[in-house]
C-alpha atoms as a PDB file:
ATOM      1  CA  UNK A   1      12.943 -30.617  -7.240  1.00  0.00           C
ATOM      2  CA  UNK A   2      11.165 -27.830  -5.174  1.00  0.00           C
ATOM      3  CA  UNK A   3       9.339 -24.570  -7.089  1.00  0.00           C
ATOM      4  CA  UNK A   4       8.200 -21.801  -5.052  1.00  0.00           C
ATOM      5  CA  UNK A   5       7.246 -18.405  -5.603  1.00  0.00           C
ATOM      6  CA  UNK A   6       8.301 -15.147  -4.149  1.00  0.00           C
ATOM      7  CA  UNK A   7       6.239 -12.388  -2.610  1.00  0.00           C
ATOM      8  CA  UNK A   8       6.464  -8.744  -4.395  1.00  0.00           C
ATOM      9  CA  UNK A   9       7.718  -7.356  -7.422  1.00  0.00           C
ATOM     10  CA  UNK A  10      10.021  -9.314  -9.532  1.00  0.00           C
ATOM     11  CA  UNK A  11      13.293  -7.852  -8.935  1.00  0.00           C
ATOM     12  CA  UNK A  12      15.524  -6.867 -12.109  1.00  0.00           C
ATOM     13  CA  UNK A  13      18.295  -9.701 -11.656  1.00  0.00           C
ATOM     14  CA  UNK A  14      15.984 -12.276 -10.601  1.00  0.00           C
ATOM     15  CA  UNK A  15      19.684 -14.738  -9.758  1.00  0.00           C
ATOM     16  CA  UNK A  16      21.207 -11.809  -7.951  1.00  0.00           C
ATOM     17  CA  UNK A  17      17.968 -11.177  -5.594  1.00  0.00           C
ATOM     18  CA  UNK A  18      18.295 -15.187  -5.059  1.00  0.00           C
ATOM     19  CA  UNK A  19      21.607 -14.738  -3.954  1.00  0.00           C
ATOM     20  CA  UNK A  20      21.189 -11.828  -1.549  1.00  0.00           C
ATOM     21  CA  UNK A  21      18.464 -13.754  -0.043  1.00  0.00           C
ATOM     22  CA  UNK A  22      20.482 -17.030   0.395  1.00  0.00           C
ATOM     23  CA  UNK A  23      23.319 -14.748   2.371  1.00  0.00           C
ATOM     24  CA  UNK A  24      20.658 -13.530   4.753  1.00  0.00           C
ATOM     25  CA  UNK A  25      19.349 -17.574   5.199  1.00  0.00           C
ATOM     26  CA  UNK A  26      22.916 -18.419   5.616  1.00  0.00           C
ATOM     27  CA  UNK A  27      23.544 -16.196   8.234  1.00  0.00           C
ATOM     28  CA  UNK A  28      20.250 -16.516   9.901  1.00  0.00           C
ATOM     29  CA  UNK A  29      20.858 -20.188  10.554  1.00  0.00           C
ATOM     30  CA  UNK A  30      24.397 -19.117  12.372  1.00  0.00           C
ATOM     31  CA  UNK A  31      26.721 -19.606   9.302  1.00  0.00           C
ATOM     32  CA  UNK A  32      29.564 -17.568   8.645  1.00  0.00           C
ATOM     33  CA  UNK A  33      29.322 -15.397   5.618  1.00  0.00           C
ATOM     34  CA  UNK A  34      32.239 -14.220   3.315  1.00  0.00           C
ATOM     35  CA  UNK A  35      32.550 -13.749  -0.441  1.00  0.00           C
ATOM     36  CA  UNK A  36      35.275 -14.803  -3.069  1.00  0.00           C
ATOM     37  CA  UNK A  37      35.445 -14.542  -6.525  1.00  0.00           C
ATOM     38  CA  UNK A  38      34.906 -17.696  -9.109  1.00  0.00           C
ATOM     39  CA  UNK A  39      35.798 -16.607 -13.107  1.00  0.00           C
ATOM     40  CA  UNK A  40      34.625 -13.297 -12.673  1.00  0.00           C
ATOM     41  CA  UNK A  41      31.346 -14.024 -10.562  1.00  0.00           C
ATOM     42  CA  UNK A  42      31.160 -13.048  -7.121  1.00  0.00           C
ATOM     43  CA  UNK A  43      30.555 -16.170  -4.759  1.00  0.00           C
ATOM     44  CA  UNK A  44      28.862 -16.460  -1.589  1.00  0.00           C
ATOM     45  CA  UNK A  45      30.237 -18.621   0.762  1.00  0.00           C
ATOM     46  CA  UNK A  46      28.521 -19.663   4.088  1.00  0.00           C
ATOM     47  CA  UNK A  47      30.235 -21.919   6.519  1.00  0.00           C
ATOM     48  CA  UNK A  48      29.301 -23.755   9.936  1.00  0.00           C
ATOM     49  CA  UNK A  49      30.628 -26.828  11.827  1.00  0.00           C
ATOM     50  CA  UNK A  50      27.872 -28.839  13.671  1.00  0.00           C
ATOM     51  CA  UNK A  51      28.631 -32.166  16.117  1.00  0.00           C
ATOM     52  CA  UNK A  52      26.460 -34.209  17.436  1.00  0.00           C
ATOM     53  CA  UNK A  53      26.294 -37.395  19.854  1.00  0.00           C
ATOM     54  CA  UNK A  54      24.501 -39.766  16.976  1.00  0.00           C
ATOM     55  CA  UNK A  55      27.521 -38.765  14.383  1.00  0.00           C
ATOM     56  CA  UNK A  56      29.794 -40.763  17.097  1.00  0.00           C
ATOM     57  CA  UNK A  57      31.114 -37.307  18.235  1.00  0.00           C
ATOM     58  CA  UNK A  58      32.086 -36.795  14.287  1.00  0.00           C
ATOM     59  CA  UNK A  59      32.251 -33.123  13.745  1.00  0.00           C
ATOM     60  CA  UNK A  60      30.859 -32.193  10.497  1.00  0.00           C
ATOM     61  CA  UNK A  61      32.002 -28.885   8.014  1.00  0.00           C
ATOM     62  CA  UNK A  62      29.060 -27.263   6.065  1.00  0.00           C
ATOM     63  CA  UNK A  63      30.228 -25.290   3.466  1.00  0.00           C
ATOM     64  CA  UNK A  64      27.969 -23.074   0.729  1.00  0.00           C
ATOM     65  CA  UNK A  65      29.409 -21.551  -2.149  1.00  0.00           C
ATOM     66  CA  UNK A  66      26.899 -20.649  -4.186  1.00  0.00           C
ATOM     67  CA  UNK A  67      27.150 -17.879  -7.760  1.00  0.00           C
ATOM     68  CA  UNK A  68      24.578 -15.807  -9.853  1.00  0.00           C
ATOM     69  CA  UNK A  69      26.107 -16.284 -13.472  1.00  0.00           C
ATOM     70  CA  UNK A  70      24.047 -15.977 -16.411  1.00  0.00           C
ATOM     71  CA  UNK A  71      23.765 -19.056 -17.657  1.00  0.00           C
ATOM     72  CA  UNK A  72      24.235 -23.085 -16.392  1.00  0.00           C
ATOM     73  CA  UNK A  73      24.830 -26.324 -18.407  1.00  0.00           C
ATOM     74  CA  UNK A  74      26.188 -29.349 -16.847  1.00  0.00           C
ATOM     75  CA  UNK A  75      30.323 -28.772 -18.076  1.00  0.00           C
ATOM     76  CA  UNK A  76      29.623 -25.255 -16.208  1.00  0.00           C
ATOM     77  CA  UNK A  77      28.577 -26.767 -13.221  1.00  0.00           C
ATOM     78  CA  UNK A  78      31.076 -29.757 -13.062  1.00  0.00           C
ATOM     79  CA  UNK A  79      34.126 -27.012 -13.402  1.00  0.00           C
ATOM     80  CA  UNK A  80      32.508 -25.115 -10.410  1.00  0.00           C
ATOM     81  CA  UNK A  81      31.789 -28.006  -8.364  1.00  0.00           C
ATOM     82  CA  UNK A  82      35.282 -28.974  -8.665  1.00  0.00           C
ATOM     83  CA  UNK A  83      36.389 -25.643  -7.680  1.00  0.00           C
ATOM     84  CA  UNK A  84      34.390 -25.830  -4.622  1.00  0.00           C
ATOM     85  CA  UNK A  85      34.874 -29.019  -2.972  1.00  0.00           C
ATOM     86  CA  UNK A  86      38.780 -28.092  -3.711  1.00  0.00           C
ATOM     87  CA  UNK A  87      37.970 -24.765  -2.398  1.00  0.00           C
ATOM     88  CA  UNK A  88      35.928 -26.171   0.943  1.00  0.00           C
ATOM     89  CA  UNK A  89      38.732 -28.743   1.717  1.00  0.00           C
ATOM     90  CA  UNK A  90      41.274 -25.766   2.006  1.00  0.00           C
ATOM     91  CA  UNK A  91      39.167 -23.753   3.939  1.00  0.00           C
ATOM     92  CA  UNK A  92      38.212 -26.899   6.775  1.00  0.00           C
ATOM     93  CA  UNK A  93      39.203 -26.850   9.967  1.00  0.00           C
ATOM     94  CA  UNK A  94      40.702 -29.929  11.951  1.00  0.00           C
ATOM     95  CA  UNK A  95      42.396 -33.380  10.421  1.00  0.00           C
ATOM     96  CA  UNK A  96      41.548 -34.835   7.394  1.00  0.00           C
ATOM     97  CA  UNK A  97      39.554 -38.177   8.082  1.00  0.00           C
ATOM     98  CA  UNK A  98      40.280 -37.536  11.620  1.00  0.00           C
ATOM     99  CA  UNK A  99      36.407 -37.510  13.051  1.00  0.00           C
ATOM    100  CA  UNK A 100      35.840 -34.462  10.471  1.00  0.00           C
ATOM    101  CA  UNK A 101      34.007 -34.707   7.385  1.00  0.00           C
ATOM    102  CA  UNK A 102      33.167 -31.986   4.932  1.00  0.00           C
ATOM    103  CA  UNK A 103      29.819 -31.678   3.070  1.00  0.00           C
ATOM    104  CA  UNK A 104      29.775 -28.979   0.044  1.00  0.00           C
ATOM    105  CA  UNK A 105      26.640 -27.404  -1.797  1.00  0.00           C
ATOM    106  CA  UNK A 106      27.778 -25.886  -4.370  1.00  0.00           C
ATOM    107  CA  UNK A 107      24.704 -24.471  -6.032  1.00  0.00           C
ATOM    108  CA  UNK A 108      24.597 -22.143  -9.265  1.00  0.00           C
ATOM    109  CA  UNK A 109      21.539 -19.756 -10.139  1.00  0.00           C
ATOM    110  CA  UNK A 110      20.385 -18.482 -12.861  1.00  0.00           C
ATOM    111  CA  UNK A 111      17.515 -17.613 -15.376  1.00  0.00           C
ATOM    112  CA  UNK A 112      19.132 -19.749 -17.550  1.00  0.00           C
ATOM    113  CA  UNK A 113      19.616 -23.247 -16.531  1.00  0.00           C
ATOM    114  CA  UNK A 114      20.333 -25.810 -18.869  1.00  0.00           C
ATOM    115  CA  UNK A 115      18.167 -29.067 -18.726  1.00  0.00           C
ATOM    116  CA  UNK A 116      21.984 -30.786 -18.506  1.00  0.00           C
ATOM    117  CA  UNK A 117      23.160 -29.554 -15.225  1.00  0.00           C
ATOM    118  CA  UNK A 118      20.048 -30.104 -13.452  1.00  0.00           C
ATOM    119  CA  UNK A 119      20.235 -33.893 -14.734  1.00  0.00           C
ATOM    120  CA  UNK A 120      23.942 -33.475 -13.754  1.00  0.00           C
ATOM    121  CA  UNK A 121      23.340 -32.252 -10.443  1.00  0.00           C
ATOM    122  CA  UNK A 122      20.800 -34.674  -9.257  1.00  0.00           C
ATOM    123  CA  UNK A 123      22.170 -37.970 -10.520  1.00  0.00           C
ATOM    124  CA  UNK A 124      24.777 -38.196  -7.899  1.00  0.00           C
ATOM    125  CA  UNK A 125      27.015 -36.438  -5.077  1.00  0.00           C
ATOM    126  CA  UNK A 126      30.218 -35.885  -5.921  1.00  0.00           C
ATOM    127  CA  UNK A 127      33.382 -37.137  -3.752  1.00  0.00           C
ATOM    128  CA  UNK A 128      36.803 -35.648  -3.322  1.00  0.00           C
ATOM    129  CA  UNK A 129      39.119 -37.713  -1.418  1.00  0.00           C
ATOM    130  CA  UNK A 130      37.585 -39.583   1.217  1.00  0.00           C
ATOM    131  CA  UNK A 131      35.844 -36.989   3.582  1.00  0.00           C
ATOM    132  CA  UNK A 132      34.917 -34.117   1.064  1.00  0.00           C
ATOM    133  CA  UNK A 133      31.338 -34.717  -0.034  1.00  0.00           C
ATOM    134  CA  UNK A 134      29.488 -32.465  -2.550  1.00  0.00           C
ATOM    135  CA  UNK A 135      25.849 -32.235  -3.880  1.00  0.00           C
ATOM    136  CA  UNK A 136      26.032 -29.510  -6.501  1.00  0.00           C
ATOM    137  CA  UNK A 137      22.724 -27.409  -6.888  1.00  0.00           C
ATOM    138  CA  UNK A 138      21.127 -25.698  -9.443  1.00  0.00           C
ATOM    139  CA  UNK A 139      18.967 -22.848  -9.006  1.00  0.00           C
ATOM    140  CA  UNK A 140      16.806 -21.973 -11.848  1.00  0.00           C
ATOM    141  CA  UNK A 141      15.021 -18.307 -11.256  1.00  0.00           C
ATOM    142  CA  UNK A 142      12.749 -16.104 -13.190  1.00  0.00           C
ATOM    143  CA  UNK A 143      11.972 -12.572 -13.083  1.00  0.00           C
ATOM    144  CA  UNK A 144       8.310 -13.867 -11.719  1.00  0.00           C
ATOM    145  CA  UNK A 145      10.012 -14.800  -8.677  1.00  0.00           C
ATOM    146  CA  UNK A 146       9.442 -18.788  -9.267  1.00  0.00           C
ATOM    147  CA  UNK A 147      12.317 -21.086  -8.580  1.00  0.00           C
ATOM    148  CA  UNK A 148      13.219 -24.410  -9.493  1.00  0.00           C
ATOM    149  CA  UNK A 149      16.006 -25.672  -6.932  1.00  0.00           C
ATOM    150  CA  UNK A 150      17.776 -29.162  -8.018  1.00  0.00           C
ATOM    151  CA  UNK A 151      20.159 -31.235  -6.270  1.00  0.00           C
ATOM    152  CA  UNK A 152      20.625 -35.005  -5.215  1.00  0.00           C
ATOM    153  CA  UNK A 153      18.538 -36.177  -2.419  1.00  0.00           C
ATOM    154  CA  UNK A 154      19.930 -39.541  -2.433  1.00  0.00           C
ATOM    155  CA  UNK A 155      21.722 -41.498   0.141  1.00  0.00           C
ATOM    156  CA  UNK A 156      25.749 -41.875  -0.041  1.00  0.00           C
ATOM    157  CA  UNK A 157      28.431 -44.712   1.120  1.00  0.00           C
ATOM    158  CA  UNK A 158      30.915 -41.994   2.306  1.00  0.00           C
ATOM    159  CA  UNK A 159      29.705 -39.358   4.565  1.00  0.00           C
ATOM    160  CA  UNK A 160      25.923 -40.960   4.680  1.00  0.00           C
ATOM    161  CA  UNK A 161      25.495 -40.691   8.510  1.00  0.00           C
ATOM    162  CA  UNK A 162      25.339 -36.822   7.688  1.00  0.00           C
ATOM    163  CA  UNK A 163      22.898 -37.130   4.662  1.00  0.00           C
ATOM    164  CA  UNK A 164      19.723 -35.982   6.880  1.00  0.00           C
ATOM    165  CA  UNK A 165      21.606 -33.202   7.918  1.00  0.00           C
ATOM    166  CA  UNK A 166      22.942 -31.581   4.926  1.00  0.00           C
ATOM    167  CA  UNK A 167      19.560 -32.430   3.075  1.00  0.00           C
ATOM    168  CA  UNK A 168      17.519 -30.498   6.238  1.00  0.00           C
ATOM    169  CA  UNK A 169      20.045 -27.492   5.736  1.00  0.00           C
ATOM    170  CA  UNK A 170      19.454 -27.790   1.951  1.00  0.00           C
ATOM    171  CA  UNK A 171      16.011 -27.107   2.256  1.00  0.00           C
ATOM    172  CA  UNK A 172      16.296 -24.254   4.414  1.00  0.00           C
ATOM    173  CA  UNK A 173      18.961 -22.584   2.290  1.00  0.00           C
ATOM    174  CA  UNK A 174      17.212 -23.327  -1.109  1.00  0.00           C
ATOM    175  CA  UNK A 175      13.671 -23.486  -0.411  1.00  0.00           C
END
């Protein structure tokens, strides 16, 4: 778990202001931006595709999809992180299992996190299939600006060569 604290006046929708913020990281770091809609919450989705020599010439699918909702306990964030990783694997590119792996964050914020989904979301990553890989996130916020930003930082069996990758771009999405 990270906490940090914003610069300048608290904003009135401290989760919102999070989520504007995480658009502009997104798309700073050369992700493509669009929106959907999850139950009535607007979602922010930010995609990119990186390959490299060390990943065997694997080509790995990043895929963001974070909400603002007003409040987060662990059922909450299971039914979203569900949605997503279905979501991601209809939105990758390439072959299933065919050199291409997918890695979801799926990452809720809100004032109002429960205790529950932060234990949910760091005990483990979730799998769907064999190549979809999520590590839901929770993100709580506060109208002081502080944060506290959860998700698993552990190692995986499936998709593990990319752990140091998605866990780097974690950190710069969700600092």
């Amino acid at each position: 778990m990270t906490q940090q604290q914003t610069d300048g006046a608290p904003p009135a929708d401290a989760a919102d202001a999070y989520l504007r913020a995480l658009r502009e990281r997104l798309t700073a770091d050369g992700c493509r931006a669009t929106t959907t809609t999850w139950r009535d919450h607007e979602v922010t989705i930010g995609s990119r595709a990186d390959r490299k020599a060390r990943w065997f010439g694997t080509r790995t699918e990043l895929f963001v999809l974070a909400a603002a909702v007003p409040a987060a306990d662990d059922a909450v964030l299971a039914r979203f992180t569900g949605w997503a990783l279905e979501y991601a694997k209809g939105l990758r590119g390439g072959l299933p299992g065919a050199r291409n792996a997918v890695m979801v964050l799926p990452a809720l914020i809100s004032d109002d996190i429960q205790p529950s989904a932060s234990r949910w979301a760091a005990q483990d990553a979730r799998i769907l299939g064999t190549s979809v890989i999520g590590r839901p996130v929770t993100v709580q916020t506060s109208p002081s600006g502080a944060t506290r930003t959860t998700l698993y930082r552990g190692g995986v069996v499936v998709g593990g060569l990319f752990t140091r990758h998605v866990l780097q771009k974690a950190s710069l999405y969700f600092p």
